[in-house]
Protein backbone atom coordinates (compact mmCIF):
# COMPACT_ATOMS: atom_id res chain seq x y z
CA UNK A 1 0.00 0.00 0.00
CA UNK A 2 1.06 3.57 -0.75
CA UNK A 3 2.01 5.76 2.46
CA UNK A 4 0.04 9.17 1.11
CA UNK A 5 0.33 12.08 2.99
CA UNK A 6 0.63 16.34 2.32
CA UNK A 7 4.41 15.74 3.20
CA UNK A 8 5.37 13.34 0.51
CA UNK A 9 3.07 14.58 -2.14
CA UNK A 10 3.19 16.86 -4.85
CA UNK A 11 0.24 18.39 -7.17
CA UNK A 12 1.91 18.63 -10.90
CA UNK A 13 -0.86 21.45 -12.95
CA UNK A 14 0.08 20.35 -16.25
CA UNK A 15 -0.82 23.36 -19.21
CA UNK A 16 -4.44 24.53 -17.22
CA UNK A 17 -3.83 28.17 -19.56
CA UNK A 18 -6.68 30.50 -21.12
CA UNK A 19 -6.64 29.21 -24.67
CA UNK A 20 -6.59 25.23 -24.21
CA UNK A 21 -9.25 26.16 -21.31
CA UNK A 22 -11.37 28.05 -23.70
CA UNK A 23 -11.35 25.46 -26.34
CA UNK A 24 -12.63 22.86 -23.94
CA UNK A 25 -16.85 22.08 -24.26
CA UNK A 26 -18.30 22.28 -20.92
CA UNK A 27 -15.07 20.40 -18.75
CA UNK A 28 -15.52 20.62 -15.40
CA UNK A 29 -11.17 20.06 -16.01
CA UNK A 30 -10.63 24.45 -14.43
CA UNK A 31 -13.24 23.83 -11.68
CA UNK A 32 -11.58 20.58 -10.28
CA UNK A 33 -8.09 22.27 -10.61
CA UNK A 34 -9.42 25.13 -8.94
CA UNK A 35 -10.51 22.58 -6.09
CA UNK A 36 -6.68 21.04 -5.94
CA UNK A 37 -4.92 24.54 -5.70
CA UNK A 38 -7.01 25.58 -2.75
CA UNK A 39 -6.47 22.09 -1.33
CA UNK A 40 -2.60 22.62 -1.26
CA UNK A 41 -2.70 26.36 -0.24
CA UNK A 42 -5.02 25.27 2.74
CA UNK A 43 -2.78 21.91 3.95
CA UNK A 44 0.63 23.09 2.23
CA UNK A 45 1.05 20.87 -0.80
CA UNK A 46 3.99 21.46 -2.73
CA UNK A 47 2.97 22.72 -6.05
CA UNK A 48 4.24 22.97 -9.79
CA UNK A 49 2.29 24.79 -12.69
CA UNK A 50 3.87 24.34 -16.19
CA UNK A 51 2.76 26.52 -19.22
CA UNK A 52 2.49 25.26 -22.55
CA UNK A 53 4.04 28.56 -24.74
CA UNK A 54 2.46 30.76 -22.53
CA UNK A 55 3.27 33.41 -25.56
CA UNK A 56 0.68 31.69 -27.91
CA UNK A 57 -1.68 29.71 -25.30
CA UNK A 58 -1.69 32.55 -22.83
CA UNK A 59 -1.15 31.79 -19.16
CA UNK A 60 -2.34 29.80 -15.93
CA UNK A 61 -6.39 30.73 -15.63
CA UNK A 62 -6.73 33.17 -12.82
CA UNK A 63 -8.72 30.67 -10.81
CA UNK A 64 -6.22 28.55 -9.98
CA UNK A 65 -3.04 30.91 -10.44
CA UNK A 66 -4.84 33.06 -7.54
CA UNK A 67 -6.04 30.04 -5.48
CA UNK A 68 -2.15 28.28 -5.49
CA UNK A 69 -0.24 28.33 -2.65
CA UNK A 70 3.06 31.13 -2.59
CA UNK A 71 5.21 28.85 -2.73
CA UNK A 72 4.20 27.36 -6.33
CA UNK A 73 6.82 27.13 -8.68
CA UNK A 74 5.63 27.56 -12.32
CA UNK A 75 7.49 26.78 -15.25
CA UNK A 76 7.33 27.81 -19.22
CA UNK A 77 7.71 24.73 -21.02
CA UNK A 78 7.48 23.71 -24.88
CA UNK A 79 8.29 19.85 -24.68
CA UNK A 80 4.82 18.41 -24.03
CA UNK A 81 6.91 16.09 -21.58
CA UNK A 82 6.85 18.45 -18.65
CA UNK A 83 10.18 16.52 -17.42
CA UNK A 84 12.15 17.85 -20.19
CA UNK A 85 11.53 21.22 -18.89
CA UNK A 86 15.17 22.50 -16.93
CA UNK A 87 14.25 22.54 -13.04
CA UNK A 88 10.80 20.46 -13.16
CA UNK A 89 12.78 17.04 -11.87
CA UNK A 90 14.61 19.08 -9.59
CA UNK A 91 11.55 20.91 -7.56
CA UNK A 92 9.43 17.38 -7.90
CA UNK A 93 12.60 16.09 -5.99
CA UNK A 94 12.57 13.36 -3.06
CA UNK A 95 8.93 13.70 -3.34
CA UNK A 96 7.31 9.73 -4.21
CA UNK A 97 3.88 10.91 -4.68
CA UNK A 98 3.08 12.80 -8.43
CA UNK A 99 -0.65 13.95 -8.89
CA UNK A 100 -0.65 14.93 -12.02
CA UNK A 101 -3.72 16.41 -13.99
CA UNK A 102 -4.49 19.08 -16.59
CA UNK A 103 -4.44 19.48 -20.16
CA UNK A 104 -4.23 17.49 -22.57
CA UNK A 105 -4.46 14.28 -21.19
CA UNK A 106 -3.09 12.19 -24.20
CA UNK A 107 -0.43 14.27 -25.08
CA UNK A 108 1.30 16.55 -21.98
CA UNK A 109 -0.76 14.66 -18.99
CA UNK A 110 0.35 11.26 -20.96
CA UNK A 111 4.10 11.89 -21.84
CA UNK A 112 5.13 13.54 -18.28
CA UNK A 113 3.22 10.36 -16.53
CA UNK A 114 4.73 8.01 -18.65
CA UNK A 115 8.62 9.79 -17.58
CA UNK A 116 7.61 9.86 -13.89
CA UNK A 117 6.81 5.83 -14.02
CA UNK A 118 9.91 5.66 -15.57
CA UNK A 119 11.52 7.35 -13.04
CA UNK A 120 9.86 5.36 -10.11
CA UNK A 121 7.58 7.93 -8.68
CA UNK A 122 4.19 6.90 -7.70
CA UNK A 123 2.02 8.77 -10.46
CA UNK A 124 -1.89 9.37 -9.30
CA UNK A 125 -3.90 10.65 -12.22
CA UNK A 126 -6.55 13.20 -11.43
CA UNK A 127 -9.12 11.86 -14.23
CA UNK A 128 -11.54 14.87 -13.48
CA UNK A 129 -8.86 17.52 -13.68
CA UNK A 130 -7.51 16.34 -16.80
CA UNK A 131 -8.98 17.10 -20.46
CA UNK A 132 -8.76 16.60 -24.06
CA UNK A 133 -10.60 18.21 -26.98
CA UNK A 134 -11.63 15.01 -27.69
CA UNK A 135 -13.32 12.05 -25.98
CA UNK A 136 -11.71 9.12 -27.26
CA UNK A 137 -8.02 10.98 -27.02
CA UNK A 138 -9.01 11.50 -23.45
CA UNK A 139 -10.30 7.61 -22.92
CA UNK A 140 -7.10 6.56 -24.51
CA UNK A 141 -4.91 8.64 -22.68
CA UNK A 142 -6.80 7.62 -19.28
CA UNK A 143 -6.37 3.92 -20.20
CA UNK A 144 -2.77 3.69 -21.43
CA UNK A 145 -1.50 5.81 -18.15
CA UNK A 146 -3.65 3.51 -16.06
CA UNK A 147 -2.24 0.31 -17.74
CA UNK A 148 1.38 1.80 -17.56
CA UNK A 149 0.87 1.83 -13.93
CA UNK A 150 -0.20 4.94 -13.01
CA UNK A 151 -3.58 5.19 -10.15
CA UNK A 152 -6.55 6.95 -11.40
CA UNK A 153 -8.55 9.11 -9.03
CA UNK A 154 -10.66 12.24 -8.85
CA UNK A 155 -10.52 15.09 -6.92
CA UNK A 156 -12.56 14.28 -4.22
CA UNK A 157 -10.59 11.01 -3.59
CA UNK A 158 -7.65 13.37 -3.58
CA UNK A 159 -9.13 15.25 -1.09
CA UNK A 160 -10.60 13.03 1.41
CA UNK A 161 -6.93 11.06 1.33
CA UNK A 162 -5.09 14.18 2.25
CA UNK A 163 -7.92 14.81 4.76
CA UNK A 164 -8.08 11.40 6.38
CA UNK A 165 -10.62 12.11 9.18
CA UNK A 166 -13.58 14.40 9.81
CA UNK A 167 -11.45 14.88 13.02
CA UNK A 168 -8.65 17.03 10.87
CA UNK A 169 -8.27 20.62 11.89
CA UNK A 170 -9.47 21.87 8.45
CA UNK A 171 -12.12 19.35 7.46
CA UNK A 172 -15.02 22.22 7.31
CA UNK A 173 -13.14 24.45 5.15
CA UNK A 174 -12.08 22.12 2.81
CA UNK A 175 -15.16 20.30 2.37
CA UNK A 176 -16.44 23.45 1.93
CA UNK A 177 -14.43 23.64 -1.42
CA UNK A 178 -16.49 20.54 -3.07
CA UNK A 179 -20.24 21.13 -1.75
């Protein structure tokens, strides 16, 4: 069994930028990131934001940029492996747990999972928070990551694991965040 807790975790917000956002039909994808970034500004989580050519695809949404903790270290990025990207490895560090989500899921979400298997980190996919333009490149993406050996999960799962107990000193506020 996998020890999971906010100390030996880290939230990876792969490419969740104003243009790939806006092309999306009706994803709940910004809403369940939003729900992530206030999870690890309320308990601490570290957190890494990449951005897809930020130039053309403009940057972070302000939902989640505003809702991340400080200490969130983004990164500009054109591989669509987000490990390729100087610094990334480094700040993901000792840290076994990778929960990964964003956009797209069969191309940036797929490639970077793929590298952290490789790299033996435990990789938890955040199937909510993740999105393609298109259904069956989302399935497919979902399914090869899952059959690589990454854990699929959504982001209440995420939450209530962090949480652990009604008894934790921030239960009401963060349940708060998915009522």
């Amino acid at each position: 069994m996998i020890n999971i807790e906010t100390t030996n975790s880290v939230f990876l917000f792969i490419d969740i930028q104003e243009k790939l956002v806006n092309m999306l039909l009706k994803n709940k994808c910004a809403k369940k990131a939003e729900i992530l970034a206030r999870l690890a500004k309320i308990l601490g989580i570290k957190s890494i934001v990449t951005e897809q050519y930020p130039q053309g695809l403009g940057s972070t949404i302000a939902q989640v940029k505003y809702s991340l903790p400080d200490s969130a270290k983004f990164f500009e990025k054109t591989g669509f492996n987000a490990l390729s990207t100087s610094g990334i490895l480094e700040s993901i560090g000792e840290t076994k747990n990778v929960f990964i989500f964003g956009i797209e899921t069969h191309i940036c979400v797929f490639q970077t999972s793929l590298s952290l298997l490789e790299k033996g980190y435990n990789v938890f996919v955040v199937k909510d928070a993740c999105a393609s333009r298109e259904t069956d490149e989302f399935k497919a993406g979902i399914n090869l990551m899952e059959k690589e050996g990454a854990k699929i999960l959504t982001t209440e799962m995420v939450v209530f694991e962090m949480l652990k107990s009604s008894k934790h000193p921030n239960f009401k506020e963060i349940q708060a965040l998915i009522k």
